[in-house]
PDB file of N, CA and C in Angstrom:
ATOM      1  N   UNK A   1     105.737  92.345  80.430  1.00  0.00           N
ATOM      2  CA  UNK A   1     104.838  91.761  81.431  1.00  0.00           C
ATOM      3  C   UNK A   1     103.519  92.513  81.511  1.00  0.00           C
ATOM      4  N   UNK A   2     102.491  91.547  82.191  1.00  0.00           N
ATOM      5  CA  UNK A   2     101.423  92.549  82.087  1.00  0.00           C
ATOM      6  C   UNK A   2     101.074  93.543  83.469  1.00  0.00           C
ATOM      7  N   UNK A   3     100.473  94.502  83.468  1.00  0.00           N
ATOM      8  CA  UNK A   3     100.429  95.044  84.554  1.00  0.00           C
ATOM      9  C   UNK A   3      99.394  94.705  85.711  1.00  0.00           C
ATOM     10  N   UNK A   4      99.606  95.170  86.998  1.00  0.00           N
ATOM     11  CA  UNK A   4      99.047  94.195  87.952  1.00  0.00           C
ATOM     12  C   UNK A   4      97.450  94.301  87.343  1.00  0.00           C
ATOM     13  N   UNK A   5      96.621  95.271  86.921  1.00  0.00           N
ATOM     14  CA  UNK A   5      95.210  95.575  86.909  1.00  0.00           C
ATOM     15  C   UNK A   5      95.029  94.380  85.422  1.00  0.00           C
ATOM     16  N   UNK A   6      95.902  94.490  84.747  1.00  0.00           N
ATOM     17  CA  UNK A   6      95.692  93.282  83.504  1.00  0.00           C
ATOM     18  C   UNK A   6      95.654  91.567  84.386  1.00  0.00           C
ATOM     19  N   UNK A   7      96.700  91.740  85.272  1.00  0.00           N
ATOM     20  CA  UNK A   7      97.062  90.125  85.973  1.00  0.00           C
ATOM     21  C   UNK A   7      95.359  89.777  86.541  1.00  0.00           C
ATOM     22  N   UNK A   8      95.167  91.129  87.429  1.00  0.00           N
ATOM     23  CA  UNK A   8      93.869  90.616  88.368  1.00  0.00           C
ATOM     24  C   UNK A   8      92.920  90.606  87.602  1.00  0.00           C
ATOM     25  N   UNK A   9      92.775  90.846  86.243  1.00  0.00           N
ATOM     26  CA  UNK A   9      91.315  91.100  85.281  1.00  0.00           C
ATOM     27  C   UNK A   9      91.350  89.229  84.983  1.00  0.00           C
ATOM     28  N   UNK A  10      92.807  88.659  84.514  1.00  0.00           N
ATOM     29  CA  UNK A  10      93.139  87.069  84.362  1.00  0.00           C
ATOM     30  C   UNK A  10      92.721  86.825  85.070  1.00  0.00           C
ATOM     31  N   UNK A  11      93.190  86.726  86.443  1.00  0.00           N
ATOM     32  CA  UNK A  11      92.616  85.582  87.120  1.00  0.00           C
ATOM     33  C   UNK A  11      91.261  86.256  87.760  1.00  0.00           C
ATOM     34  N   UNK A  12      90.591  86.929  87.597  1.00  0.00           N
ATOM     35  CA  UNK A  12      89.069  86.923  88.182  1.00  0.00           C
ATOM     36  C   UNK A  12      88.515  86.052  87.005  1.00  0.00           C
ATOM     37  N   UNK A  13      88.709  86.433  85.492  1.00  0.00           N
ATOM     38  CA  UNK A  13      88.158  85.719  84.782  1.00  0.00           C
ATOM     39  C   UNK A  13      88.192  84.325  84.771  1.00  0.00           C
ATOM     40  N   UNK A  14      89.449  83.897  85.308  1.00  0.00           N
ATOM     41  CA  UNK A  14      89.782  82.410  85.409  1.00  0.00           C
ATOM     42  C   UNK A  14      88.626  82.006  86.629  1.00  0.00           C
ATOM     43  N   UNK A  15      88.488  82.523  87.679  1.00  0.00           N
ATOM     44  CA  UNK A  15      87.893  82.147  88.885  1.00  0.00           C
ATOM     45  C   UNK A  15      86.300  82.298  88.368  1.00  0.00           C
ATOM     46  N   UNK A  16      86.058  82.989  87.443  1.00  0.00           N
ATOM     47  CA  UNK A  16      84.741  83.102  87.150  1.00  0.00           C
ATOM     48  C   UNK A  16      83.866  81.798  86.318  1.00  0.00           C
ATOM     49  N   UNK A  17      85.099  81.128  85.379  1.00  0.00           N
ATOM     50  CA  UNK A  17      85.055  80.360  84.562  1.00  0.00           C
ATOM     51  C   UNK A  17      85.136  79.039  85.256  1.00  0.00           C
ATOM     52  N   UNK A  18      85.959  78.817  86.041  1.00  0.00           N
ATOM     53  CA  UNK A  18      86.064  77.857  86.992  1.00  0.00           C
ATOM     54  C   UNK A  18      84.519  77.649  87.919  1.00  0.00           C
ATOM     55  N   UNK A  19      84.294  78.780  88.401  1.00  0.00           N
ATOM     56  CA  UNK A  19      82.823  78.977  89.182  1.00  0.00           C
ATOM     57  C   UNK A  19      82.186  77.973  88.137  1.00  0.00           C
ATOM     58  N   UNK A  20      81.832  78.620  87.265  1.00  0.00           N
ATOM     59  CA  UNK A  20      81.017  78.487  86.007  1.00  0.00           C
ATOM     60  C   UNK A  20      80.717  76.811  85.820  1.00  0.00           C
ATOM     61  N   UNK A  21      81.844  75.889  85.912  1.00  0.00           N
ATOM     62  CA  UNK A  21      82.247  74.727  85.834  1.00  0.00           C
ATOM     63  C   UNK A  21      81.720  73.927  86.765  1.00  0.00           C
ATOM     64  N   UNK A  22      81.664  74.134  87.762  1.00  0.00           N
ATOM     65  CA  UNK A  22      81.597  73.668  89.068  1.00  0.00           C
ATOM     66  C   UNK A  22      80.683  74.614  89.741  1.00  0.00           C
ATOM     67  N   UNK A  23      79.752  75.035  89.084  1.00  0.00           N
ATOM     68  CA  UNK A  23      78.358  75.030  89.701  1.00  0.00           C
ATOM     69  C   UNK A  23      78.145  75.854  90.821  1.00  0.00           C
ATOM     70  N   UNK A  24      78.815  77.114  91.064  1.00  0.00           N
ATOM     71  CA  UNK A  24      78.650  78.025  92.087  1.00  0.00           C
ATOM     72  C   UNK A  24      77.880  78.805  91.393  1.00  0.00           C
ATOM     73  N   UNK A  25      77.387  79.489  92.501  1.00  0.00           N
ATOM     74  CA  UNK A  25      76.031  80.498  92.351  1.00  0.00           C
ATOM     75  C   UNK A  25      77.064  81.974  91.888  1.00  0.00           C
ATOM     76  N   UNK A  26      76.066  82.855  91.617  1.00  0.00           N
ATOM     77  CA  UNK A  26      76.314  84.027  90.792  1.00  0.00           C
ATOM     78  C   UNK A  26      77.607  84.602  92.318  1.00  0.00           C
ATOM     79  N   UNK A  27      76.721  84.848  93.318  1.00  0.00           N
ATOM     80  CA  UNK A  27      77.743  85.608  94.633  1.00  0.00           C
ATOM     81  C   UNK A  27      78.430  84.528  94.734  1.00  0.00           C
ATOM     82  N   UNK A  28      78.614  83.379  94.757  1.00  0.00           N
ATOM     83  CA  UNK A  28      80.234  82.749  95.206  1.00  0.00           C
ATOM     84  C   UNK A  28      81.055  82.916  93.271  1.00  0.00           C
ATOM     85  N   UNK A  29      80.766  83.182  92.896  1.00  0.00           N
ATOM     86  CA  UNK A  29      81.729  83.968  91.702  1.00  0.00           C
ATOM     87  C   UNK A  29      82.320  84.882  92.085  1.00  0.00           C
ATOM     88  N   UNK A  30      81.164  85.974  92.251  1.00  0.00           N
ATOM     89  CA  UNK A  30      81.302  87.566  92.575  1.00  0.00           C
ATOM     90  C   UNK A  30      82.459  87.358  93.987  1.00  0.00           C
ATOM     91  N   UNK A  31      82.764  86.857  94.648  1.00  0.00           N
ATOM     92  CA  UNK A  31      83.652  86.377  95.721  1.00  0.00           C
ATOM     93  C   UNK A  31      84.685  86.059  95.217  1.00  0.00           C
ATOM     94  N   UNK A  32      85.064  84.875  94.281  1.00  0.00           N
ATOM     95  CA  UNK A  32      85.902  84.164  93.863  1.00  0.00           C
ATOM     96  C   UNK A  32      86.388  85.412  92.960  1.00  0.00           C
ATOM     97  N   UNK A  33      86.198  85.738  91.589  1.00  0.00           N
ATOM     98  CA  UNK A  33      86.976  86.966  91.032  1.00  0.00           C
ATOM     99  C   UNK A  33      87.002  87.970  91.720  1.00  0.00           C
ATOM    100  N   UNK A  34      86.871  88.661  93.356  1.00  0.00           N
ATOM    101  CA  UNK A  34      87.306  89.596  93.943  1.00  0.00           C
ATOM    102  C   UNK A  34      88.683  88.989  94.390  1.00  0.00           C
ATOM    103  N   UNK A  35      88.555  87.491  94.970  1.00  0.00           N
ATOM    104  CA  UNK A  35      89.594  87.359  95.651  1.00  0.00           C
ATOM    105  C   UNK A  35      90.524  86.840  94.818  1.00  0.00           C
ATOM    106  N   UNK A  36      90.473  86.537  93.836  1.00  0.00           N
ATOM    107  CA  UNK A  36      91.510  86.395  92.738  1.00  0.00           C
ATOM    108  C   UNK A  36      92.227  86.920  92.049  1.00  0.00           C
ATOM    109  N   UNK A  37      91.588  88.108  92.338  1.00  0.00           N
ATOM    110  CA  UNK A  37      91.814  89.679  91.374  1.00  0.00           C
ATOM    111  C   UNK A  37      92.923  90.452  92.581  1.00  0.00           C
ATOM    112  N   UNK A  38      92.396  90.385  93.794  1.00  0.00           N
ATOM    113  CA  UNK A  38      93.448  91.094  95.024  1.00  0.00           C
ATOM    114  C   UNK A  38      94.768  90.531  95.251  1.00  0.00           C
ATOM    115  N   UNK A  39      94.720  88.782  94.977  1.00  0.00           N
ATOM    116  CA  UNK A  39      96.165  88.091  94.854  1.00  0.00           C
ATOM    117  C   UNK A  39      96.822  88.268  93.667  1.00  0.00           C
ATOM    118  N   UNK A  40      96.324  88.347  92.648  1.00  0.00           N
ATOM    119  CA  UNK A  40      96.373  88.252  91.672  1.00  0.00           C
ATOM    120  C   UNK A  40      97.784  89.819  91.497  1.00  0.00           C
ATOM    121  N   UNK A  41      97.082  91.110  91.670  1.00  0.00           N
ATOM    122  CA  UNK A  41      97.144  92.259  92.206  1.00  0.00           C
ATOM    123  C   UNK A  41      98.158  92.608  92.916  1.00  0.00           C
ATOM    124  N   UNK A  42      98.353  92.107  93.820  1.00  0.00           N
ATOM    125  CA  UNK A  42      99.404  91.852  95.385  1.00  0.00           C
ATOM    126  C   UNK A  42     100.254  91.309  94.881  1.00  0.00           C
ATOM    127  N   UNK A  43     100.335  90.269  94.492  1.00  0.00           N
ATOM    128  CA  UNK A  43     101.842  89.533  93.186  1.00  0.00           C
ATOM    129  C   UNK A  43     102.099  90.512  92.725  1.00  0.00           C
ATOM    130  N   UNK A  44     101.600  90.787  91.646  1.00  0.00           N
ATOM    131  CA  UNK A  44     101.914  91.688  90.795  1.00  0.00           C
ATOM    132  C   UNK A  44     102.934  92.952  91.511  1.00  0.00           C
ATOM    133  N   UNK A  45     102.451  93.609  92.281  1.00  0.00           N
ATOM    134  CA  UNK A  45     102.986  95.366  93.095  1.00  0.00           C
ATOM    135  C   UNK A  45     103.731  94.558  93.947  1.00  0.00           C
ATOM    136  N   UNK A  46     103.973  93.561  94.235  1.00  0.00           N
ATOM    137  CA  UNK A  46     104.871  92.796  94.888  1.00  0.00           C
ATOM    138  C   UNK A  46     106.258  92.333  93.887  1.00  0.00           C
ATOM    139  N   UNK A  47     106.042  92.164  93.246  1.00  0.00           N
ATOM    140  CA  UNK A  47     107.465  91.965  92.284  1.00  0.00           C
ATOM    141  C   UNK A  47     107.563  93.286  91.316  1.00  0.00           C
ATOM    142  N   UNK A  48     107.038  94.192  91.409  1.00  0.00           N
ATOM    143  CA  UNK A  48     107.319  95.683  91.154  1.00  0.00           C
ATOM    144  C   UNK A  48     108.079  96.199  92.034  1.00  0.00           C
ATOM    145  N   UNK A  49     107.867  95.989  93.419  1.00  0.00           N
ATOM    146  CA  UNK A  49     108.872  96.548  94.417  1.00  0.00           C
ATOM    147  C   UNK A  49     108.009  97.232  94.837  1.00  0.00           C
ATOM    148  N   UNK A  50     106.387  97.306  95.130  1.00  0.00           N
ATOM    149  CA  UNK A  50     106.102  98.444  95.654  1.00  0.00           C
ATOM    150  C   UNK A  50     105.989  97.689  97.843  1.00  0.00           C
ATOM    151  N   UNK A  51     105.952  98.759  98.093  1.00  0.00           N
ATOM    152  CA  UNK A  51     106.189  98.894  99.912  1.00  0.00           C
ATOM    153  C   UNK A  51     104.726  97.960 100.077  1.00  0.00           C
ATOM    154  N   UNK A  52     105.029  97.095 101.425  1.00  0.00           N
ATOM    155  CA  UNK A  52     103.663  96.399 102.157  1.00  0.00           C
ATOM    156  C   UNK A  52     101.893  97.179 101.389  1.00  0.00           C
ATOM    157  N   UNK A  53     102.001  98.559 101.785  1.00  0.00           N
ATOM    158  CA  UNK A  53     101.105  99.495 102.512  1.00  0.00           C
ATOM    159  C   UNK A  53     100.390  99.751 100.636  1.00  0.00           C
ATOM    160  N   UNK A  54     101.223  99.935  99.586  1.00  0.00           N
ATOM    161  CA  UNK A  54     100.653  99.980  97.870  1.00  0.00           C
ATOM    162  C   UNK A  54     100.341  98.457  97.602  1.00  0.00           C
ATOM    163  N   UNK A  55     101.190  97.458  98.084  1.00  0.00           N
ATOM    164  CA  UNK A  55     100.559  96.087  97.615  1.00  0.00           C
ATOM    165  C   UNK A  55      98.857  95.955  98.146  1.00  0.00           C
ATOM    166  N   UNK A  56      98.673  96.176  99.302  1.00  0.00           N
ATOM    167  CA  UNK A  56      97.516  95.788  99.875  1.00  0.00           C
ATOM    168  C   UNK A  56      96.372  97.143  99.468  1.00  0.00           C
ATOM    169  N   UNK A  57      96.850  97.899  99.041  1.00  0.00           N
ATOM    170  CA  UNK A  57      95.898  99.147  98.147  1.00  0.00           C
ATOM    171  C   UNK A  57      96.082  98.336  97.156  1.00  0.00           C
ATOM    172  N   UNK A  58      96.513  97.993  96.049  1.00  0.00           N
ATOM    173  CA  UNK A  58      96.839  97.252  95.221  1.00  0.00           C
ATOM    174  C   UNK A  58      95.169  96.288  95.008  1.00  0.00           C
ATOM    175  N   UNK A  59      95.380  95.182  95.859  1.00  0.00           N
ATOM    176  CA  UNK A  59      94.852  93.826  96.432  1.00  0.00           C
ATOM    177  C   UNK A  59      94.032  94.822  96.166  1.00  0.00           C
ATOM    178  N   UNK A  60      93.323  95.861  97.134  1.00  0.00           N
ATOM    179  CA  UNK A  60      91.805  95.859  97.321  1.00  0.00           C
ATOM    180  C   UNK A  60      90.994  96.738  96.358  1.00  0.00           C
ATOM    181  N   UNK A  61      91.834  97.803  95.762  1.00  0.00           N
ATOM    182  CA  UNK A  61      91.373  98.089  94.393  1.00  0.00           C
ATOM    183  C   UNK A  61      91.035  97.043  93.454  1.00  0.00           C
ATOM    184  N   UNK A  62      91.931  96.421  93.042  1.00  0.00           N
ATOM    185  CA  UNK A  62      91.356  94.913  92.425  1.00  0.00           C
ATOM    186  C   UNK A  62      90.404  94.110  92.800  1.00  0.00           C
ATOM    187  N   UNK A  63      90.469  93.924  93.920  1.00  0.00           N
ATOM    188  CA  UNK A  63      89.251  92.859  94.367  1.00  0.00           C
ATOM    189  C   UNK A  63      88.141  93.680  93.796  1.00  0.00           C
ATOM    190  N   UNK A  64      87.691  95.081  94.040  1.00  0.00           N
ATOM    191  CA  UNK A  64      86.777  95.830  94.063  1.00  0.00           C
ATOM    192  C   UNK A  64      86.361  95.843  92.694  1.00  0.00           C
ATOM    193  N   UNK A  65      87.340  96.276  91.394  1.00  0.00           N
ATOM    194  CA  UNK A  65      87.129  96.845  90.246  1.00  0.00           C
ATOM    195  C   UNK A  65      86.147  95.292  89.358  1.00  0.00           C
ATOM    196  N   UNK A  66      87.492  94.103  89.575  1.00  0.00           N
ATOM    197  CA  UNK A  66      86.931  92.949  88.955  1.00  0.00           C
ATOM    198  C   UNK A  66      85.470  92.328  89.552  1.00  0.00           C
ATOM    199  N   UNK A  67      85.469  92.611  90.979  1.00  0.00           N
ATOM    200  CA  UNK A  67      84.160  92.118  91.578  1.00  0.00           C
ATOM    201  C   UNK A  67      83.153  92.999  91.480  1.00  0.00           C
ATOM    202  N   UNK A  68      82.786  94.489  90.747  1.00  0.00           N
ATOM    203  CA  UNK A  68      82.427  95.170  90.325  1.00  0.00           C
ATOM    204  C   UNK A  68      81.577  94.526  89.126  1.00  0.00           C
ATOM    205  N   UNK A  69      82.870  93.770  88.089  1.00  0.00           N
ATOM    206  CA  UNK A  69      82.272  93.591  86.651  1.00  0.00           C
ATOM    207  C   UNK A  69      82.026  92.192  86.556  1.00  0.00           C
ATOM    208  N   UNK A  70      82.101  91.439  87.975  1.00  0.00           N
ATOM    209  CA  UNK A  70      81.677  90.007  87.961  1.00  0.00           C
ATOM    210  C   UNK A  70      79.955  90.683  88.005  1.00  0.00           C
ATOM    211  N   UNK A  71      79.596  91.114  89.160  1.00  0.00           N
ATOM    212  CA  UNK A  71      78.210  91.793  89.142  1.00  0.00           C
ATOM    213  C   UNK A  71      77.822  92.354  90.844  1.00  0.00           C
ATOM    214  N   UNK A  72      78.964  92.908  91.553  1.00  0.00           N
ATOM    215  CA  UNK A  72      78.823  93.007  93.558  1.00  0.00           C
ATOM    216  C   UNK A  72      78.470  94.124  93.119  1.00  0.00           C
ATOM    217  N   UNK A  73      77.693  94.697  94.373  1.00  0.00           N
ATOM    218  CA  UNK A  73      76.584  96.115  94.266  1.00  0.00           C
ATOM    219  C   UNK A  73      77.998  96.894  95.012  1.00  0.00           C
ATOM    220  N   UNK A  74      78.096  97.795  95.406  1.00  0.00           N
ATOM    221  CA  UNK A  74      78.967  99.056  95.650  1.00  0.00           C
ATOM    222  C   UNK A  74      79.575  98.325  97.187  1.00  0.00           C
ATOM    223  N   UNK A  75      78.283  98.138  97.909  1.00  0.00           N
ATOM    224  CA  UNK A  75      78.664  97.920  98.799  1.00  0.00           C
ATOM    225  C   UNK A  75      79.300  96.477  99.304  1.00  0.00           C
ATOM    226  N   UNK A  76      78.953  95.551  98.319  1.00  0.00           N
ATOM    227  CA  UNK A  76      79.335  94.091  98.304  1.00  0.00           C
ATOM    228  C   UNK A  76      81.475  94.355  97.712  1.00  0.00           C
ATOM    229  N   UNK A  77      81.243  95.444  96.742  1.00  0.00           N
ATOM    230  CA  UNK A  77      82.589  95.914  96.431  1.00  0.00           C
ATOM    231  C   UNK A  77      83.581  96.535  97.665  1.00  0.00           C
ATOM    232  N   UNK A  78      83.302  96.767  98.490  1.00  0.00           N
ATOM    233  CA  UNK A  78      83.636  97.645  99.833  1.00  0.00           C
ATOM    234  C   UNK A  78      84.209  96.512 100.392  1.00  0.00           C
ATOM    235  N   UNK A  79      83.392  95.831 100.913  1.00  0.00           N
ATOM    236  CA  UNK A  79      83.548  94.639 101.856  1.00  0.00           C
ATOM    237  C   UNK A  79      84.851  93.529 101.203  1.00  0.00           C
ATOM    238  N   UNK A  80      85.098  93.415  99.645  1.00  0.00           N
ATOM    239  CA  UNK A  80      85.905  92.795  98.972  1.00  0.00           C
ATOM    240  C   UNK A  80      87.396  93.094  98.773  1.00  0.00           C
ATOM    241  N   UNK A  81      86.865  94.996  98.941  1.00  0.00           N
ATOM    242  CA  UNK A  81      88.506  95.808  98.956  1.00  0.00           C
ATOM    243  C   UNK A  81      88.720  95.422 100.523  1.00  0.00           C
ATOM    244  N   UNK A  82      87.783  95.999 100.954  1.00  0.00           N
ATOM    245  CA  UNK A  82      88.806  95.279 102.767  1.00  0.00           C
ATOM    246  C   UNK A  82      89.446  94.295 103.142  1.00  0.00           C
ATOM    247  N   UNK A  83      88.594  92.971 102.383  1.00  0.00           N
ATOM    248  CA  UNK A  83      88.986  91.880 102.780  1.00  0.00           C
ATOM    249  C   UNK A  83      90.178  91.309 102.211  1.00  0.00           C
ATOM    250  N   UNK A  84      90.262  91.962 100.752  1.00  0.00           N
ATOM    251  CA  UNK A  84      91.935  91.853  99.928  1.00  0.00           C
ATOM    252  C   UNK A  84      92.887  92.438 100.309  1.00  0.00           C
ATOM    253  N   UNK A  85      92.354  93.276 100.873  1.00  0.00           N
ATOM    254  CA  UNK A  85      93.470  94.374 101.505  1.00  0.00           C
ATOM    255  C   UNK A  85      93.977  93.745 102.612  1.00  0.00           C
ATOM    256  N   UNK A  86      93.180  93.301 103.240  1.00  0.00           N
ATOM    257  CA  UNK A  86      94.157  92.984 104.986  1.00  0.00           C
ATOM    258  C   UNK A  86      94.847  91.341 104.531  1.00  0.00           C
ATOM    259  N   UNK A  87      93.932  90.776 103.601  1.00  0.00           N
ATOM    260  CA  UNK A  87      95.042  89.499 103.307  1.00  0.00           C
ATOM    261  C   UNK A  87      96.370  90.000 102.728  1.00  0.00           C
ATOM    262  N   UNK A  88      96.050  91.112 101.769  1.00  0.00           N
ATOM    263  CA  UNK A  88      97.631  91.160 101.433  1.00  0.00           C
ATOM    264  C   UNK A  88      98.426  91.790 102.055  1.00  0.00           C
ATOM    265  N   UNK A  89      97.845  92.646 103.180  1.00  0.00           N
ATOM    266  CA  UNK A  89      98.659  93.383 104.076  1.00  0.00           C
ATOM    267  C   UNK A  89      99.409  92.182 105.182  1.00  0.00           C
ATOM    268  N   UNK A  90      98.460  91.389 105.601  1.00  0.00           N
ATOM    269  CA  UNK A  90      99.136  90.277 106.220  1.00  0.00           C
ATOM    270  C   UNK A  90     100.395  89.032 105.516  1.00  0.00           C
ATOM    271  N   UNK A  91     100.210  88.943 104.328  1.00  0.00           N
ATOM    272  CA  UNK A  91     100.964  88.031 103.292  1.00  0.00           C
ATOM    273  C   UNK A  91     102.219  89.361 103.181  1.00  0.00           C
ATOM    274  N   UNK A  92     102.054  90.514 102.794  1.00  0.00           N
ATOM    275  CA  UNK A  92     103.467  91.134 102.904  1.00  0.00           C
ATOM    276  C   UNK A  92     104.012  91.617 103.650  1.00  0.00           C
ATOM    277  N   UNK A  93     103.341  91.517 105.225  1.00  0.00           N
ATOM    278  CA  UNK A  93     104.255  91.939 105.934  1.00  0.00           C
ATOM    279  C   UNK A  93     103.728  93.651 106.783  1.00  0.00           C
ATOM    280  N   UNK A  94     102.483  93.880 106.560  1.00  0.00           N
ATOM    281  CA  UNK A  94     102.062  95.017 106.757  1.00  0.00           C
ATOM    282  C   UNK A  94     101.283  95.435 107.948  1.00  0.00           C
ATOM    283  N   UNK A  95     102.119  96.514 109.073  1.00  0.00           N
ATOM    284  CA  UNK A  95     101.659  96.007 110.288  1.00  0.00           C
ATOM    285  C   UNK A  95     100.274  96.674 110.802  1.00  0.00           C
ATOM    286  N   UNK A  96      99.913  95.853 112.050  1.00  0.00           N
ATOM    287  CA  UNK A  96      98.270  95.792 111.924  1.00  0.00           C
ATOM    288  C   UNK A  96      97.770  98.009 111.578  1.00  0.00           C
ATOM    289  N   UNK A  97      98.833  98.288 111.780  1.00  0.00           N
ATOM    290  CA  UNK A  97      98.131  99.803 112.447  1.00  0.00           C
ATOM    291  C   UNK A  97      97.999 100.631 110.952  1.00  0.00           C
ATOM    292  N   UNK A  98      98.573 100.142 110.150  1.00  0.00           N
ATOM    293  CA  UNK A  98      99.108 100.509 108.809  1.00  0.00           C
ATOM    294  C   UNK A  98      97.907  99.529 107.634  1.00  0.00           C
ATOM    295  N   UNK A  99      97.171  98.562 108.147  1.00  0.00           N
ATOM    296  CA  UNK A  99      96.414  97.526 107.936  1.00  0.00           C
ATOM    297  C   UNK A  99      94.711  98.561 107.194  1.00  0.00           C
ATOM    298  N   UNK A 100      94.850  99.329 108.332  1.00  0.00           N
ATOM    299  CA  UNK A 100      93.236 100.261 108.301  1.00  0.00           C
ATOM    300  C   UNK A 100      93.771 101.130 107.245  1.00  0.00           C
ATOM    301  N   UNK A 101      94.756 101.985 107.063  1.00  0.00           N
ATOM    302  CA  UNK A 101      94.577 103.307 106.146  1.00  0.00           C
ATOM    303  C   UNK A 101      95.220 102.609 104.629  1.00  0.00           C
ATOM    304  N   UNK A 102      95.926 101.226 104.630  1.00  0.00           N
ATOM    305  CA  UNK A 102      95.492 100.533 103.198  1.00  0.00           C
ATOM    306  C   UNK A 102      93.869 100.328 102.631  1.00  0.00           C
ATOM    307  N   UNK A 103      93.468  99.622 103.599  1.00  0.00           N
ATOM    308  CA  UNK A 103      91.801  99.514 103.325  1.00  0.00           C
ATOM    309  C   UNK A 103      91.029 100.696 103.279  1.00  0.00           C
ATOM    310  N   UNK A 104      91.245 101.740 103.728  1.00  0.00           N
ATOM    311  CA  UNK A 104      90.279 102.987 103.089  1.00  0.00           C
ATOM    312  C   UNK A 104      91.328 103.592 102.225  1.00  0.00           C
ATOM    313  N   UNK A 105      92.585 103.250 101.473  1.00  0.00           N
ATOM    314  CA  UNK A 105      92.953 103.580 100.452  1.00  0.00           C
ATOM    315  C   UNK A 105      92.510 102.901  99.106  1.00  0.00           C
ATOM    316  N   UNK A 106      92.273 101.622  99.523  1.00  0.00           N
ATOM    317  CA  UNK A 106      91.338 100.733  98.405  1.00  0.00           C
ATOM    318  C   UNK A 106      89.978 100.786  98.068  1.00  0.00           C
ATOM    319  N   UNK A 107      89.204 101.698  99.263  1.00  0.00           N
ATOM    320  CA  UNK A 107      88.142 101.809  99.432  1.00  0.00           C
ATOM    321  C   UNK A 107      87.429 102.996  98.514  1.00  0.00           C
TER     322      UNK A 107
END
């Protein structure tokens, strides 16, 4: 199988290509392969077995790395790990207080 950082590199590229198709601007790409890359990511450390609190570090490292090489400035990357992070902290189960020190682990 491939590993989660290979899964989320797929589908950002897929979401990029899709953009591409259908006529979204450069930042709704840079959006679309962050958030494709964090689910993408979160599956992945999710059928590894890793705990709520590594899936959603998981998610927002990914969002960050792929929305990095779509073309988000550092800080557009920040805002992408947070926002992957608390979706996947919420999708696995990860409670709100435990929510913040995933996102500055992705950060």
């Amino acid at each position: 199988g491939l590993s989660a950082e290979e899964q989320a590199a797929i589908a950002a590229q897929a979401a990029i290509s899709a953009g591409d198709q259908t006529g979204m601007t450069q930042e709704e790409k840079e959006v679309a392969a962050g958030k494709a890359a964090g689910e993408a990511a979160a599956l992945e450390a999710y059928r590894q077995g890793k705990n709520a609190t590594e899936i959603a570090a998981s998610a927002g490292a990914a969002a960050a790395l792929e929305g990095g090489k779509a073309g988000m400035t550092a800080e557009e990357q920040a805002v992408a790990a947070g926002a992957a992070a608390a979706t996947a902290a919420d999708q696995y189960g990860l409670p709100a207080e435990d929510q913040a020190s995933a996102a500055a682990l992705a950060a």
